[in-house]
N, C-alpha and C. Protein backbone atom coordinates (compact mmCIF):
# COMPACT_ATOMS: atom_id res chain seq x y z
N UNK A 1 -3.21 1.17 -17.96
CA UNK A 1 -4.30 0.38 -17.44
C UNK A 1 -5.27 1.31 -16.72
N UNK A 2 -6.50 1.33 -17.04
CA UNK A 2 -7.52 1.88 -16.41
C UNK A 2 -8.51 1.17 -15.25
N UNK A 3 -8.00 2.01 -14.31
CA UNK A 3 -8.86 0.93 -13.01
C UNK A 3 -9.71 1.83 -12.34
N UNK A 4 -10.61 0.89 -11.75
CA UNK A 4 -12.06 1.67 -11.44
C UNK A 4 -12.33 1.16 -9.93
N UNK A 5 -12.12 2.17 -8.97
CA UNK A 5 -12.14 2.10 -7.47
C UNK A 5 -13.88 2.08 -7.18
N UNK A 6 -14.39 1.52 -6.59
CA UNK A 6 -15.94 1.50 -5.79
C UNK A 6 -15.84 0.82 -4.47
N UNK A 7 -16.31 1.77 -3.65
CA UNK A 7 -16.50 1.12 -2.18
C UNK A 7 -18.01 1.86 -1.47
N UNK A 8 -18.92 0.49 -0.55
CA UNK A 8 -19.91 1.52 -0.19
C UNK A 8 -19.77 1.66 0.81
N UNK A 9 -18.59 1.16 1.61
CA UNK A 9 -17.85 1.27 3.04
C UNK A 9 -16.99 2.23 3.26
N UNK A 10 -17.03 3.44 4.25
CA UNK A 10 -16.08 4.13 4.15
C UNK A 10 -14.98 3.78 4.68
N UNK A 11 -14.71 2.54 5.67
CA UNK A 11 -13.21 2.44 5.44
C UNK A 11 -12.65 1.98 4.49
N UNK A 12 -13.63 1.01 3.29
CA UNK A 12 -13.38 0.55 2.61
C UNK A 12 -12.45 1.64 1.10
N UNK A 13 -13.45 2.57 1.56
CA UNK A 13 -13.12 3.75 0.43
C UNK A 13 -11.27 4.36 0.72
N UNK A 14 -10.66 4.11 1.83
CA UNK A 14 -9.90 4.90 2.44
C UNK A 14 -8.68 3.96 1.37
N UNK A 15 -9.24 2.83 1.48
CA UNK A 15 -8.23 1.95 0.46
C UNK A 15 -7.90 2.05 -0.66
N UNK A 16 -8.15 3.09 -1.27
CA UNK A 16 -8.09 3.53 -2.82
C UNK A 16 -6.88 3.88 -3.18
N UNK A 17 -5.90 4.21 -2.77
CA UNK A 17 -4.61 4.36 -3.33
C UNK A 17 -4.18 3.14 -3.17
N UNK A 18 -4.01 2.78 -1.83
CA UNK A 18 -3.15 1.33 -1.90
C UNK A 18 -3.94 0.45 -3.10
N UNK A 19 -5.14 0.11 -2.82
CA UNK A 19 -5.33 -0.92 -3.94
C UNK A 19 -5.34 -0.84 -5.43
N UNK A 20 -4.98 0.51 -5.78
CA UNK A 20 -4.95 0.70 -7.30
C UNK A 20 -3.10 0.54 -7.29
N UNK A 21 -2.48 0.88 -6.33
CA UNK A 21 -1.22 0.61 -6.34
C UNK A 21 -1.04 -0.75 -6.50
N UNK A 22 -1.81 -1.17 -5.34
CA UNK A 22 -1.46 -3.42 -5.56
C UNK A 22 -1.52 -3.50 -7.12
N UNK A 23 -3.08 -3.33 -7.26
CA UNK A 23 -3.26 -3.83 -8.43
C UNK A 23 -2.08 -3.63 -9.99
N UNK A 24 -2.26 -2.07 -9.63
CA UNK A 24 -1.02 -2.47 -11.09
C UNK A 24 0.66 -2.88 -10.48
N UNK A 25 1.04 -3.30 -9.17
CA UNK A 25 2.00 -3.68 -8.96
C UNK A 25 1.82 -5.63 -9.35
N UNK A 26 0.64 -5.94 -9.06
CA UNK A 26 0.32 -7.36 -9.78
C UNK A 26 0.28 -7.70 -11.11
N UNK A 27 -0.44 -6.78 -11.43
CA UNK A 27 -0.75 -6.86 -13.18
C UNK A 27 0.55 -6.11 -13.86
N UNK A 28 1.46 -6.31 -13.56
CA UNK A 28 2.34 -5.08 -14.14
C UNK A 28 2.61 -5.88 -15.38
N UNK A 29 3.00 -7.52 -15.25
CA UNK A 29 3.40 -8.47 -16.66
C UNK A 29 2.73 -8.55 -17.81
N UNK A 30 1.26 -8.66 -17.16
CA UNK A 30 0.02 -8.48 -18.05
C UNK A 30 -0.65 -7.36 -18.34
N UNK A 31 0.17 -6.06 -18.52
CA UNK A 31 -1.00 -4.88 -18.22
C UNK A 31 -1.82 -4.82 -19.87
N UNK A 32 -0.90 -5.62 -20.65
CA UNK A 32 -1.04 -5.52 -22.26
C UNK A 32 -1.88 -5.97 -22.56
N UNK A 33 -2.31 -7.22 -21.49
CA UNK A 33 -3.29 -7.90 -22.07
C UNK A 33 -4.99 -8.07 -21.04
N UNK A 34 -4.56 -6.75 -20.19
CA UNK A 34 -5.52 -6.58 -19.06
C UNK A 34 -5.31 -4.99 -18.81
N UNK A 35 -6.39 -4.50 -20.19
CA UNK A 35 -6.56 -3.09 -20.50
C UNK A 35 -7.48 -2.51 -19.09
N UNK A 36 -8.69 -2.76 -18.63
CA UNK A 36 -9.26 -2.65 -17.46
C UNK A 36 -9.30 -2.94 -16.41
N UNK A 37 -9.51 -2.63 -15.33
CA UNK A 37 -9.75 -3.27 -14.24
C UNK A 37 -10.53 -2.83 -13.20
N UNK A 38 -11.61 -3.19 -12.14
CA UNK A 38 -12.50 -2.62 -11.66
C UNK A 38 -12.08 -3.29 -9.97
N UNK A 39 -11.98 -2.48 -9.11
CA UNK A 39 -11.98 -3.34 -8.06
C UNK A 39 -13.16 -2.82 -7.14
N UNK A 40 -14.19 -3.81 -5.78
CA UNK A 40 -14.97 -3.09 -5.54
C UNK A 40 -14.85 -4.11 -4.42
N UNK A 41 -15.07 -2.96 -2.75
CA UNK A 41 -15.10 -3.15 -2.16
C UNK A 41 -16.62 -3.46 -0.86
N UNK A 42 -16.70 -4.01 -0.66
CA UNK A 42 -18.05 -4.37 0.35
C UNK A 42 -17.85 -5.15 1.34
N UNK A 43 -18.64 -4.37 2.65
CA UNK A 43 -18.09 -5.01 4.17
C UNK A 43 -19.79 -5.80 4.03
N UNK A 44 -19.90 -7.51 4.14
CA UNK A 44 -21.35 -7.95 3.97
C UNK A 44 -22.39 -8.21 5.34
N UNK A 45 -21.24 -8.57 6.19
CA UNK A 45 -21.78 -8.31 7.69
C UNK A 45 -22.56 -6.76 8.27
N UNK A 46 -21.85 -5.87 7.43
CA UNK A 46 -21.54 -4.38 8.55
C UNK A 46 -20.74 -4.59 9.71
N UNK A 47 -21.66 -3.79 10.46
CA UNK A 47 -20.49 -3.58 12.03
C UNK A 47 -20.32 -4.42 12.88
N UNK A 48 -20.99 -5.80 12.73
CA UNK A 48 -21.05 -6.83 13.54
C UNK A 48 -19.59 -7.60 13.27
N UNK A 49 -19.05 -7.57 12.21
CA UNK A 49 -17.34 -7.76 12.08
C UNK A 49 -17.42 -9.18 11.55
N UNK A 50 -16.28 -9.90 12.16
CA UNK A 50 -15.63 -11.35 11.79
C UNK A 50 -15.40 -11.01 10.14
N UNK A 51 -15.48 -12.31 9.34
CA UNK A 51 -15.28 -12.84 8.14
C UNK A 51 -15.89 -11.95 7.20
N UNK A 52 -15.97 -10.98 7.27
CA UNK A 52 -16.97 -10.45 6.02
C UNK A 52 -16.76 -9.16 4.90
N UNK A 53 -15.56 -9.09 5.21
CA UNK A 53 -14.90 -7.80 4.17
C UNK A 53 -14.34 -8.54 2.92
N UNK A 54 -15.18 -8.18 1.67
CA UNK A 54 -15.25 -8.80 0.59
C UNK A 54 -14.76 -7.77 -0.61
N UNK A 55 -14.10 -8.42 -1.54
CA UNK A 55 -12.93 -7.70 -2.41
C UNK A 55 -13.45 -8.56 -3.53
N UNK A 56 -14.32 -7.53 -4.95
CA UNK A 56 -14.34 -8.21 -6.03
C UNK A 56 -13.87 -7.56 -7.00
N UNK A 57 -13.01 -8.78 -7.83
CA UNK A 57 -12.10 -7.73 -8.68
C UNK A 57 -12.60 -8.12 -10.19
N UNK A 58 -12.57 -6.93 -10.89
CA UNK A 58 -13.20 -7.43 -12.05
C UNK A 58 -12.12 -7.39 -13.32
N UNK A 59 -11.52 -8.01 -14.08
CA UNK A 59 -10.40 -7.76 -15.29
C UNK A 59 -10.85 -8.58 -16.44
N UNK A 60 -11.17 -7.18 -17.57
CA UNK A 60 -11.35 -7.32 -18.82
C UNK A 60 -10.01 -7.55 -19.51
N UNK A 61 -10.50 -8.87 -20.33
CA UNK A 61 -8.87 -9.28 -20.90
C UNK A 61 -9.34 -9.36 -22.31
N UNK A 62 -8.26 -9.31 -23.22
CA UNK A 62 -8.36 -9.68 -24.79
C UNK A 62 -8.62 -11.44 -24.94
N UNK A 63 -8.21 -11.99 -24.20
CA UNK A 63 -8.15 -13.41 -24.09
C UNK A 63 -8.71 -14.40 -23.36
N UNK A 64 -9.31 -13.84 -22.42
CA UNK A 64 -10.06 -14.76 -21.28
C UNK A 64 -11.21 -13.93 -21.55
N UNK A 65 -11.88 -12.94 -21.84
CA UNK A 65 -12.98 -12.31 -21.64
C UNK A 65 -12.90 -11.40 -20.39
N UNK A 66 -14.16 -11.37 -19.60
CA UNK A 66 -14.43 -10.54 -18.14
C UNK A 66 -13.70 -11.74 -17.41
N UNK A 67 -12.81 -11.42 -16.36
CA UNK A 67 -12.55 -11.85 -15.40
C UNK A 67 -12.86 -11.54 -13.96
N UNK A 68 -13.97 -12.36 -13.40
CA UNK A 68 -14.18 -11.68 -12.29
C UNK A 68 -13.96 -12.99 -11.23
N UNK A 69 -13.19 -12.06 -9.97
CA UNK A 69 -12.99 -13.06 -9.00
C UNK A 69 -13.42 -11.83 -7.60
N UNK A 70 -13.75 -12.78 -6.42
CA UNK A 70 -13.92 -12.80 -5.30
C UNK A 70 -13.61 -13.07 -4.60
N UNK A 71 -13.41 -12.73 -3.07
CA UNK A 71 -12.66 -13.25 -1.74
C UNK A 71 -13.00 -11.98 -0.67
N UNK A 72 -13.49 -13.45 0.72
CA UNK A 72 -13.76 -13.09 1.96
C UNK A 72 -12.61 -12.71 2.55
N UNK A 73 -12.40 -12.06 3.34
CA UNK A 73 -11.33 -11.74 4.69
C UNK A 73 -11.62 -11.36 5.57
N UNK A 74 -10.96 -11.13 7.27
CA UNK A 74 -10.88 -10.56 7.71
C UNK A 74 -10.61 -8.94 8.09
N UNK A 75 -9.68 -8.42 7.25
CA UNK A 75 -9.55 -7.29 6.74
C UNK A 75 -9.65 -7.09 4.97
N UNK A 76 -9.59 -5.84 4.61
CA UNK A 76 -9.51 -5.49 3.54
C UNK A 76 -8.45 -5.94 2.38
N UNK A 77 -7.11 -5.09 3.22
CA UNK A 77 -5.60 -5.47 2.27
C UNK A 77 -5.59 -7.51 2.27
N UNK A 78 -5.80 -7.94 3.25
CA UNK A 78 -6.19 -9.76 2.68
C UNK A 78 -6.60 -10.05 1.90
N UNK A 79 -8.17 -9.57 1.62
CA UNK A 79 -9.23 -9.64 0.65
C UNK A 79 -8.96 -9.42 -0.45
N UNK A 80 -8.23 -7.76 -0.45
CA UNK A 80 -7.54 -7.35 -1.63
C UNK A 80 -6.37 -8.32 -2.52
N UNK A 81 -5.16 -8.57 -1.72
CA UNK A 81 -4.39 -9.44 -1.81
C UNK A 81 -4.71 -10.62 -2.16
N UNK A 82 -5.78 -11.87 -1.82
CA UNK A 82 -6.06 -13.12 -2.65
C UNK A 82 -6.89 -12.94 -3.67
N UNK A 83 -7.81 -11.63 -3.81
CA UNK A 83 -8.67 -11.71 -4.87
C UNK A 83 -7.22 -11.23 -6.40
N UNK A 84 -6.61 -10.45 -5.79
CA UNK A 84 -5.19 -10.47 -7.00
C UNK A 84 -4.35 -11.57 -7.38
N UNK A 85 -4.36 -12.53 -6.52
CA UNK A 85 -3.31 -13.88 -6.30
C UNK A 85 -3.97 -14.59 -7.31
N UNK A 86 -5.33 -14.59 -7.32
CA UNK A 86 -6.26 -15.60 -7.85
C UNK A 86 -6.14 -15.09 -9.20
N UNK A 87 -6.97 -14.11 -9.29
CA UNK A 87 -6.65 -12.92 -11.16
C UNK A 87 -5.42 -13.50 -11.72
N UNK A 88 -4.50 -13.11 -10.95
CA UNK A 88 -3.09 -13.73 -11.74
C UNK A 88 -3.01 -14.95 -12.68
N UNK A 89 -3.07 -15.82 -11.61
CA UNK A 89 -3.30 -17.21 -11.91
C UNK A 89 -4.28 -17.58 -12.79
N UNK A 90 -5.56 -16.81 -12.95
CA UNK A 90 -6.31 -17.38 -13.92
C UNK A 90 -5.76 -16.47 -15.27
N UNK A 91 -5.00 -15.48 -15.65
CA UNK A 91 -5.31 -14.83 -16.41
C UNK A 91 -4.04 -15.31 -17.08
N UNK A 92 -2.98 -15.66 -16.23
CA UNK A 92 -1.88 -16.16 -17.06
C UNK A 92 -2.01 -18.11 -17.31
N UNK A 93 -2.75 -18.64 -16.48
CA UNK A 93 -3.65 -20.06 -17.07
C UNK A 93 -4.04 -19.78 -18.47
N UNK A 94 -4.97 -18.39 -18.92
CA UNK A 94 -5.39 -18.69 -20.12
C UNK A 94 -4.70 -18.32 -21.18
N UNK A 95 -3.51 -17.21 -21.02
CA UNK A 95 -2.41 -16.93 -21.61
C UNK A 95 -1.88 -18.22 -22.40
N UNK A 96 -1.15 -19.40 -21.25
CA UNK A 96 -0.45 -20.50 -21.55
C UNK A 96 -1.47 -21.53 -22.67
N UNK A 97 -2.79 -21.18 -22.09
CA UNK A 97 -3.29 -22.20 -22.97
C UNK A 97 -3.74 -21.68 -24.56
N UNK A 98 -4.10 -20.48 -24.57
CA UNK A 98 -3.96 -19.95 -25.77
C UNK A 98 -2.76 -20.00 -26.64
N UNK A 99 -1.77 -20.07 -26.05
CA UNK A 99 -0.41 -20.10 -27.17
C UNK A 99 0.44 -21.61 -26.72
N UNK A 100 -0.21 -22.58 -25.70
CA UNK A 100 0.01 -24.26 -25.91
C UNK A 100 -0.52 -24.71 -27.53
N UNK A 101 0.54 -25.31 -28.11
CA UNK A 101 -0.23 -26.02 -29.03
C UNK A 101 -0.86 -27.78 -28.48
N UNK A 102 -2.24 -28.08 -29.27
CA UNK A 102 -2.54 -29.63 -28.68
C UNK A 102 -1.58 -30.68 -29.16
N UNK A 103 -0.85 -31.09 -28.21
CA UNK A 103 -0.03 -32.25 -28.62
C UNK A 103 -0.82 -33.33 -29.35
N UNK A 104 -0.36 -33.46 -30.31
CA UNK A 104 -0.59 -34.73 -31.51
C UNK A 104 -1.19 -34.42 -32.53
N UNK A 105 -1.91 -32.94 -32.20
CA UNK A 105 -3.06 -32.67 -33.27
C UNK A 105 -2.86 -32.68 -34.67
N UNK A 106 -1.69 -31.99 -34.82
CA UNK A 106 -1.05 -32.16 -36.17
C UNK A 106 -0.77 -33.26 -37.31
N UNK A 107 -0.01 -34.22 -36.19
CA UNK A 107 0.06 -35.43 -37.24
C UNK A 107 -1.29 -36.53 -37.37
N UNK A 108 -2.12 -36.18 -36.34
CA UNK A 108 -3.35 -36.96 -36.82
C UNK A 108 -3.95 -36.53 -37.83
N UNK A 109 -4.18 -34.88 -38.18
CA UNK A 109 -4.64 -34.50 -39.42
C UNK A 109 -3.83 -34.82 -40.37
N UNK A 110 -2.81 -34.73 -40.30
CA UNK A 110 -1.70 -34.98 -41.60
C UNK A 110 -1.74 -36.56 -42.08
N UNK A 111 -2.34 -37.77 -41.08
CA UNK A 111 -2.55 -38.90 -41.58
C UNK A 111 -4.10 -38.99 -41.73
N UNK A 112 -5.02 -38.61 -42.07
CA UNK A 112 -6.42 -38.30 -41.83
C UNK A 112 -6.63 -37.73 -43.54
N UNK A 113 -5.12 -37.39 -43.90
CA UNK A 113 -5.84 -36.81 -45.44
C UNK A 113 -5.19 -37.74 -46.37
């Protein structure tokens, strides 16, 4: 898996091992089907603080397309952490529904001819 670190914050930048570590410790099930990944960090407040350290993660999939998600925090590793929680969840959502078949579909065509 190829992942792509950007931060224009330098503490933000300091996070670059850990979060390429999260990341493929999250994606480890899906790495097959989540060849890229971009994560990018931005503090939107600056130095005035509270709510504003923002984590956008970007994952190119064979099956969902670009996946991009976002999330506010207080710190970074938070930010980092739900914007992965979320990826997950959508990427294995579209997994399930790509290989669900539609219940009934079959025998309505099969009485339809």
């Amino acid at each position: 898996m190829q992942i792509i670190f950007e931060s224009r914050d330098a503490d933000g930048a300091r996070m670059r091992d850990l979060s390429e570590t999260r990341v493929r410790f999250a994606l480890r099930r899906l790495v097959a089907l989540v060849p890229h990944a971009k994560v990018q960090f931005s503090d939107v407040n600056g130095p005035r603080g509270g709510v504003d350290k923002r984590c956008q993660l970007e994952l190119k999939t064979e099956l969902a397309g670009t996946v991009v998600i976002a999330s506010l925090a207080r710190d970074w590793r938070t930010a980092l952490d739900r914007s992965l929680a979320r990826a997950t969840r959508v990427v294995t959502r579209s997994l399930q529904r790509a290989q669900k078949p539609v219940r009934g579909r079959s025998t309505k065509l099969a009485l339809d001819s």
